[in-house]
N, C-alpha and C. Protein backbone atom coordinates (compact mmCIF):
# COMPACT_ATOMS: atom_id res chain seq x y z
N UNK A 1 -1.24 -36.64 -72.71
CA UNK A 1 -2.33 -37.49 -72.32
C UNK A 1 -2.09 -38.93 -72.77
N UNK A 2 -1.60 -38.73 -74.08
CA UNK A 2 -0.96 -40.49 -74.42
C UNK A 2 -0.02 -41.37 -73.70
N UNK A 3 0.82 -40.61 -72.82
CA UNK A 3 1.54 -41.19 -71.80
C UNK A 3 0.60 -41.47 -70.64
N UNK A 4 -0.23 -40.82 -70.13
CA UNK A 4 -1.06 -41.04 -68.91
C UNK A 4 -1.97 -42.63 -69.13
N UNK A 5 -2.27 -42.71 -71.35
CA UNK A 5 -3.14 -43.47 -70.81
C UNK A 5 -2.12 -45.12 -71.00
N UNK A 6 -0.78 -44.89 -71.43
CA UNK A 6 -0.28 -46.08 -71.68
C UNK A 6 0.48 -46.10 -70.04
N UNK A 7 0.11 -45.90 -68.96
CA UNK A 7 0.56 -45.80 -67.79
C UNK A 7 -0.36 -46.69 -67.41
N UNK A 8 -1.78 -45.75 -67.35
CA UNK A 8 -2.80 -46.59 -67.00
C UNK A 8 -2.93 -47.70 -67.31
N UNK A 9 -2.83 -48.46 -68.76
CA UNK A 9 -3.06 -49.55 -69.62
C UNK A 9 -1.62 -50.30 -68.44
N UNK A 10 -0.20 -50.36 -68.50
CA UNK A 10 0.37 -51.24 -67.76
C UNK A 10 0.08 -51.03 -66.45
N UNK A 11 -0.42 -50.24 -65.84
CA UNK A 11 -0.34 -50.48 -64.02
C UNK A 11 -1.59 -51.31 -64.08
N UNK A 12 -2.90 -51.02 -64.72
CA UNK A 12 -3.81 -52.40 -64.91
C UNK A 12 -3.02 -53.77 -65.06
N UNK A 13 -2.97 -53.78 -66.10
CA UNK A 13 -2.16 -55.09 -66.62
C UNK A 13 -1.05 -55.64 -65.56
N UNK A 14 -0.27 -55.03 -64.68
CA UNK A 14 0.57 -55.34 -63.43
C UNK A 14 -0.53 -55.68 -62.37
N UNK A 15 -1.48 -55.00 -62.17
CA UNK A 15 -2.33 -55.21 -60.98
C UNK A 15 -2.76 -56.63 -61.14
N UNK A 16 -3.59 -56.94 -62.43
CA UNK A 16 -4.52 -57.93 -62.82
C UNK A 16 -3.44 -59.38 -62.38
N UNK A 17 -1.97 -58.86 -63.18
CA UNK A 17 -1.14 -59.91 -62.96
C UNK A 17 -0.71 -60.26 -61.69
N UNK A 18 -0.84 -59.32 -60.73
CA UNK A 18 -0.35 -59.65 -59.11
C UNK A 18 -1.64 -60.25 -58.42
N UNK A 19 -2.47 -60.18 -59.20
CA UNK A 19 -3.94 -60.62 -58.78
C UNK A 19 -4.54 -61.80 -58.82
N UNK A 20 -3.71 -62.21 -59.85
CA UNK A 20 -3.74 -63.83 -60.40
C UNK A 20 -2.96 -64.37 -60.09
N UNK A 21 -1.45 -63.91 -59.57
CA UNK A 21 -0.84 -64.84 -58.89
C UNK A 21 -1.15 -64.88 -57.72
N UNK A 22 -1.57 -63.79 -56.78
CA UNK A 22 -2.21 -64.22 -55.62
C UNK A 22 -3.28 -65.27 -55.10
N UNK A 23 -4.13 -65.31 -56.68
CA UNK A 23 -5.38 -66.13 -56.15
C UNK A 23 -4.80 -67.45 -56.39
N UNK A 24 -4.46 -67.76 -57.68
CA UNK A 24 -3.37 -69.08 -58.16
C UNK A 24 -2.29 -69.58 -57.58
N UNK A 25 -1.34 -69.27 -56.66
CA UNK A 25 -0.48 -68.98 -56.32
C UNK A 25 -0.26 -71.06 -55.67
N UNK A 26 -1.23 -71.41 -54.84
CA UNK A 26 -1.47 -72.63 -54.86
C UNK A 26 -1.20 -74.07 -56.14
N UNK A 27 -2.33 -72.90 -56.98
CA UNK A 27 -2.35 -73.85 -58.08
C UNK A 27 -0.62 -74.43 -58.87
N UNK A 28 -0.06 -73.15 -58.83
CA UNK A 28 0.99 -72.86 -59.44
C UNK A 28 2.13 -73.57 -58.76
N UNK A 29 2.10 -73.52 -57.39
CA UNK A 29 3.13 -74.40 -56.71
C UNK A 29 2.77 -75.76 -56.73
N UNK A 30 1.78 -76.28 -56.93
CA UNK A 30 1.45 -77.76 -57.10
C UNK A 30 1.96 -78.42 -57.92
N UNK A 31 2.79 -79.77 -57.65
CA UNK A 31 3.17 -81.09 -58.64
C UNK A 31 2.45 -81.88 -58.65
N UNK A 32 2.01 -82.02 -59.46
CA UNK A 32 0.75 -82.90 -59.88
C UNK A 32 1.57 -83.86 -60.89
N UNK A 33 0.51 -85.44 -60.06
CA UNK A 33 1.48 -86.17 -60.22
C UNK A 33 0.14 -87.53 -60.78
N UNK A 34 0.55 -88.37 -61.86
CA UNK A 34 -0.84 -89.09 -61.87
C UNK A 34 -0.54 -89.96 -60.70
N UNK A 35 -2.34 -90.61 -60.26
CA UNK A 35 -2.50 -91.62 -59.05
C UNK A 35 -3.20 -92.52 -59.38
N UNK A 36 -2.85 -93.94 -60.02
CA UNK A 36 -3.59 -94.97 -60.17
C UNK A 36 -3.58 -94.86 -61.93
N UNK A 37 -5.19 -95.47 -62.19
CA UNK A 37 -5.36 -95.48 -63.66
C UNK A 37 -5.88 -94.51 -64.40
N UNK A 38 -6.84 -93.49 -63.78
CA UNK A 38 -7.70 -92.13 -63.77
C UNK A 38 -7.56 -91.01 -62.78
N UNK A 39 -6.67 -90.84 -61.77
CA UNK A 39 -6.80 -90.33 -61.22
C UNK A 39 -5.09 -89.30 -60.79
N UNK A 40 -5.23 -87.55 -60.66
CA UNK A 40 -4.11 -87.62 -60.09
C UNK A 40 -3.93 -86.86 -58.49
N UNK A 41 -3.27 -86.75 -58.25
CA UNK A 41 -2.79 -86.01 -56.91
C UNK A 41 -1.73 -85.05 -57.12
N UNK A 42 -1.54 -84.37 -56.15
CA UNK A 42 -0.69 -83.38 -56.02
C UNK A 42 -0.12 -82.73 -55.10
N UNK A 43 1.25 -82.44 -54.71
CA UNK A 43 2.09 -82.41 -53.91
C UNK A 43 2.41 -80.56 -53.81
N UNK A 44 1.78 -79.98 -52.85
CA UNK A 44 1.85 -78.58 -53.12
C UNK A 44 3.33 -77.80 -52.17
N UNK A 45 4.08 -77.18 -52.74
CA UNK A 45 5.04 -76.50 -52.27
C UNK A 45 4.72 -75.18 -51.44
N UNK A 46 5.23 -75.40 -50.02
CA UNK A 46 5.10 -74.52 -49.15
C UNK A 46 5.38 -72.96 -49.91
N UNK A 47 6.99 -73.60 -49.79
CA UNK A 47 7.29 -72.09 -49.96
C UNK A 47 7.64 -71.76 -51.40
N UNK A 48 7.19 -72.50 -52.32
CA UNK A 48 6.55 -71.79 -53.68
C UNK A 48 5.51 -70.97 -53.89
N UNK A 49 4.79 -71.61 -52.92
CA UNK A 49 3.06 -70.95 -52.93
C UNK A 49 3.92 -69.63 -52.28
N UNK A 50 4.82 -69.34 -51.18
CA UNK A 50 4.78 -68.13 -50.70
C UNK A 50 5.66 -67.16 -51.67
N UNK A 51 6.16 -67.77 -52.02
CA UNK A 51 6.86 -67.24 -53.59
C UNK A 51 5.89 -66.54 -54.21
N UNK A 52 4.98 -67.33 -54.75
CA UNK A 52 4.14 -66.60 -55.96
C UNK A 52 3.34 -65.72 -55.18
N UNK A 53 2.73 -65.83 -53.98
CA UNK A 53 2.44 -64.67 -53.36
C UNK A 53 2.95 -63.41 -53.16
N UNK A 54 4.42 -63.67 -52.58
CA UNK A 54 5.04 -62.53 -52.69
C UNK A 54 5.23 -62.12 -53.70
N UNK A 55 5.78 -62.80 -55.08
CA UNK A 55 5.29 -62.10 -56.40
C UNK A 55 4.21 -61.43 -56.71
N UNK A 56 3.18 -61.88 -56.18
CA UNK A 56 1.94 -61.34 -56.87
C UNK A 56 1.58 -59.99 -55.81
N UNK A 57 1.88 -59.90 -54.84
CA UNK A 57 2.04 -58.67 -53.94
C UNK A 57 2.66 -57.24 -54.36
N UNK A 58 3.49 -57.99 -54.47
CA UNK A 58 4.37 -56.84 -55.35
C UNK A 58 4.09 -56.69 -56.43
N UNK A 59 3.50 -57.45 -57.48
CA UNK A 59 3.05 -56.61 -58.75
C UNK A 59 1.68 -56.46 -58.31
N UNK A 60 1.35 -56.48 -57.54
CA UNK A 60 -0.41 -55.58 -57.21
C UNK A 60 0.25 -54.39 -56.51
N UNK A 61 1.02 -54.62 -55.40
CA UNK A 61 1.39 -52.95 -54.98
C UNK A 61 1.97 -52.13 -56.38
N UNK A 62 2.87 -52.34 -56.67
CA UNK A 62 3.16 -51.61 -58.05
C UNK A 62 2.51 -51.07 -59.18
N UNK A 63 1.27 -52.12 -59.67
CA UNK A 63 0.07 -51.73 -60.42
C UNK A 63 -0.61 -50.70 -59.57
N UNK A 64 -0.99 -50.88 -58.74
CA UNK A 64 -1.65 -49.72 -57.79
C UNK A 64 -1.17 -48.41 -57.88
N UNK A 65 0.14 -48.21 -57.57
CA UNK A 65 1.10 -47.64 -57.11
C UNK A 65 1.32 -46.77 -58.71
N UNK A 66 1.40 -47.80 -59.54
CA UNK A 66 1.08 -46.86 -61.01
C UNK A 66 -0.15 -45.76 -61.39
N UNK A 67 -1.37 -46.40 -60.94
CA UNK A 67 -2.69 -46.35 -61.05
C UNK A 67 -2.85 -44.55 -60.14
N UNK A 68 -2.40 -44.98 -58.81
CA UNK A 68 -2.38 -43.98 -58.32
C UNK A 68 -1.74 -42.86 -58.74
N UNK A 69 -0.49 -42.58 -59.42
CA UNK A 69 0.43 -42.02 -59.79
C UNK A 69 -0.89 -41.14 -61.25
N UNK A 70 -1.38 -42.16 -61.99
CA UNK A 70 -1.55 -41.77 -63.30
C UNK A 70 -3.17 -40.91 -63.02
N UNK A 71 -4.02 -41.39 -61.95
CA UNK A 71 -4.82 -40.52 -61.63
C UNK A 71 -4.50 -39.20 -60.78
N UNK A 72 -3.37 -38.97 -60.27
CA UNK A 72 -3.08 -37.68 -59.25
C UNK A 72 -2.62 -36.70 -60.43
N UNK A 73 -1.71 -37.24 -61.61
CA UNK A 73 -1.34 -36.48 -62.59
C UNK A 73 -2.50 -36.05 -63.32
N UNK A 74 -3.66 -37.52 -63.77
CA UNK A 74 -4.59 -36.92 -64.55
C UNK A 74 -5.67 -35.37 -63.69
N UNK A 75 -5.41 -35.82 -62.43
CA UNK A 75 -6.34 -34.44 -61.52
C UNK A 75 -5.68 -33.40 -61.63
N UNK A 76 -4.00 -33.26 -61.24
CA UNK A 76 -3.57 -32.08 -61.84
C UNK A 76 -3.20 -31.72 -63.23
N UNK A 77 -3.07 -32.26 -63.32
CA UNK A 77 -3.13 -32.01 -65.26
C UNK A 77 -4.31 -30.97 -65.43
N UNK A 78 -5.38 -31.46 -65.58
CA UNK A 78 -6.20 -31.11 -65.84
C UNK A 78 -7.07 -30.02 -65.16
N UNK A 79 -6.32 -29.44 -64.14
CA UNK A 79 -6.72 -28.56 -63.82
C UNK A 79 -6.07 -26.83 -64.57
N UNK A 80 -5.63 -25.80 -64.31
CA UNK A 80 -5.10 -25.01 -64.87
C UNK A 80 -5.04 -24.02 -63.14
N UNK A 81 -4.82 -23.03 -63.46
CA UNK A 81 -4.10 -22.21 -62.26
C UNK A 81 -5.91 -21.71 -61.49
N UNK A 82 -6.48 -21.00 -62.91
CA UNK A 82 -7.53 -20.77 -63.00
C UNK A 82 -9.01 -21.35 -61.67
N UNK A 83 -8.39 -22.67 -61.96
CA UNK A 83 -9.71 -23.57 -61.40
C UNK A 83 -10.15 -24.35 -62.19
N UNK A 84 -10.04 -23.77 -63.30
CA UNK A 84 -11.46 -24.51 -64.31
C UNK A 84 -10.62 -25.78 -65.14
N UNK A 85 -11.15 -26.43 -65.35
CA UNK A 85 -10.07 -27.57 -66.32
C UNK A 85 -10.40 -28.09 -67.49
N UNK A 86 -9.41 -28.43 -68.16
CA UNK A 86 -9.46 -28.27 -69.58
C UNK A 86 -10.17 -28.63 -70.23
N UNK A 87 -11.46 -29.10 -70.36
CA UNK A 87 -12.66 -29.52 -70.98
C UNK A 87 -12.92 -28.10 -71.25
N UNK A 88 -13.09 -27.70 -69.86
CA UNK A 88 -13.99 -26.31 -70.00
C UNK A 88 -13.33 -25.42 -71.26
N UNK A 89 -11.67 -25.41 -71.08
CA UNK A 89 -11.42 -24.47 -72.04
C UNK A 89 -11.64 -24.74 -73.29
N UNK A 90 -11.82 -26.17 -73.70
CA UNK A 90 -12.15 -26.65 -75.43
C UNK A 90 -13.53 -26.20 -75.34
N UNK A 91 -14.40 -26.76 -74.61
CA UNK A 91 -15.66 -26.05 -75.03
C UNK A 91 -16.09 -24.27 -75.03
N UNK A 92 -15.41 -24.07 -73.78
CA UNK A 92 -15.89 -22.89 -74.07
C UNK A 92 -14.54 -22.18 -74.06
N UNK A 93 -14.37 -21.41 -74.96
CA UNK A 93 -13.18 -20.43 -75.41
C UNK A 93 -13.58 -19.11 -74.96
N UNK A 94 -12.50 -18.38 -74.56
CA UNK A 94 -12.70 -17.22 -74.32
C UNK A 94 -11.97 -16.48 -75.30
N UNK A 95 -12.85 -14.98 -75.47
CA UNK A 95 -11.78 -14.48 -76.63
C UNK A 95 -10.48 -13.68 -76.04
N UNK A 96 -9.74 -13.29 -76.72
CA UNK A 96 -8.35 -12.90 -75.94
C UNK A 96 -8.75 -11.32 -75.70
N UNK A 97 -8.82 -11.07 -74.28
CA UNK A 97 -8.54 -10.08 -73.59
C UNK A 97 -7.06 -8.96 -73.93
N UNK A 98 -7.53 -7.67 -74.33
CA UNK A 98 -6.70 -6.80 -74.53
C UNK A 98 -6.37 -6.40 -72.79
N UNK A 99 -4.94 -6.22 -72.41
CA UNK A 99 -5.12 -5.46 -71.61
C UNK A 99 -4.62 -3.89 -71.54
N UNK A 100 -5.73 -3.21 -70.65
CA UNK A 100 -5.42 -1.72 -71.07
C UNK A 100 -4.45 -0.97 -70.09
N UNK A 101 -3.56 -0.30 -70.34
CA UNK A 101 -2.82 0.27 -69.58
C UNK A 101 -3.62 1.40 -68.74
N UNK A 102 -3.59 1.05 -67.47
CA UNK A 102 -3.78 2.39 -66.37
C UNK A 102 -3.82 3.88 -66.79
N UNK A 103 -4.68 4.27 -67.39
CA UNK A 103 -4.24 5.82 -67.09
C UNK A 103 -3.91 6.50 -65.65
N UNK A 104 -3.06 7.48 -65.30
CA UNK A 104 -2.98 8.22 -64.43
C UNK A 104 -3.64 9.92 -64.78
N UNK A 105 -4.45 9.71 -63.43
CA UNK A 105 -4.85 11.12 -63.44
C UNK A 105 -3.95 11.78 -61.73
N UNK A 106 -3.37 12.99 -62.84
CA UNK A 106 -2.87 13.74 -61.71
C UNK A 106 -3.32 15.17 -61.07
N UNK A 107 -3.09 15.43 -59.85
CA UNK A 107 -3.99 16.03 -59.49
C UNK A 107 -3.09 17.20 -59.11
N UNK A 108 -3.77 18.69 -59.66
CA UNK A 108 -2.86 19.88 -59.56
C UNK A 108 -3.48 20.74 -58.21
């Protein structure tokens, strides 16, 4: 379970980061440059901006792509052959079943 949740913890942390370069992605390609005595401007790069997009695409598909991974394991994980899943068995325990061998009755 400690692996599932340090999965979870980076495919967040990848998502959030493909998330912020997507929205920023502008900001980030901009040269900003001063203009005058108070004032500046800025010169934004085409295909930087599409840079950091495509960066940030790909670490959002990948965060996802983790995310998904760590919840399909946490559903089977946690299930057992049974049906019931493993909560159930910490709370409620069953006691251990003897099993009894078949008698045969034969018939004369």
């Amino acid at each position: 379970m400690r692996r599932l949740l340090m999965l979870l913890i980076l495919g967040s942390v990848v998502s959030a980061i493909g998330l912020y370069l997507n929205i920023r992605a502008g900001a980030f390609a901009t040269y900003w440059q001063p203009f005058g005595s108070s004032g500046w401007a800025g010169d934004t790069d085409a295909a930087l901006r599409q840079s950091y997009r495509e960066i940030g695409l790909v670490c959002l598909w990948l965060g996802a792509s983790l995310l998904a991974a760590v919840a399909w394991s946490w559903t089977i994980l946690s299930h057992d052959l049974s049906g019931r899943s493993e909560i159930d068995g910490f709370l409620f325990r069953e006691s251990q079943r003897r099993s009894h061998s078949k008698t045969r009755v034969s018939s004369h």
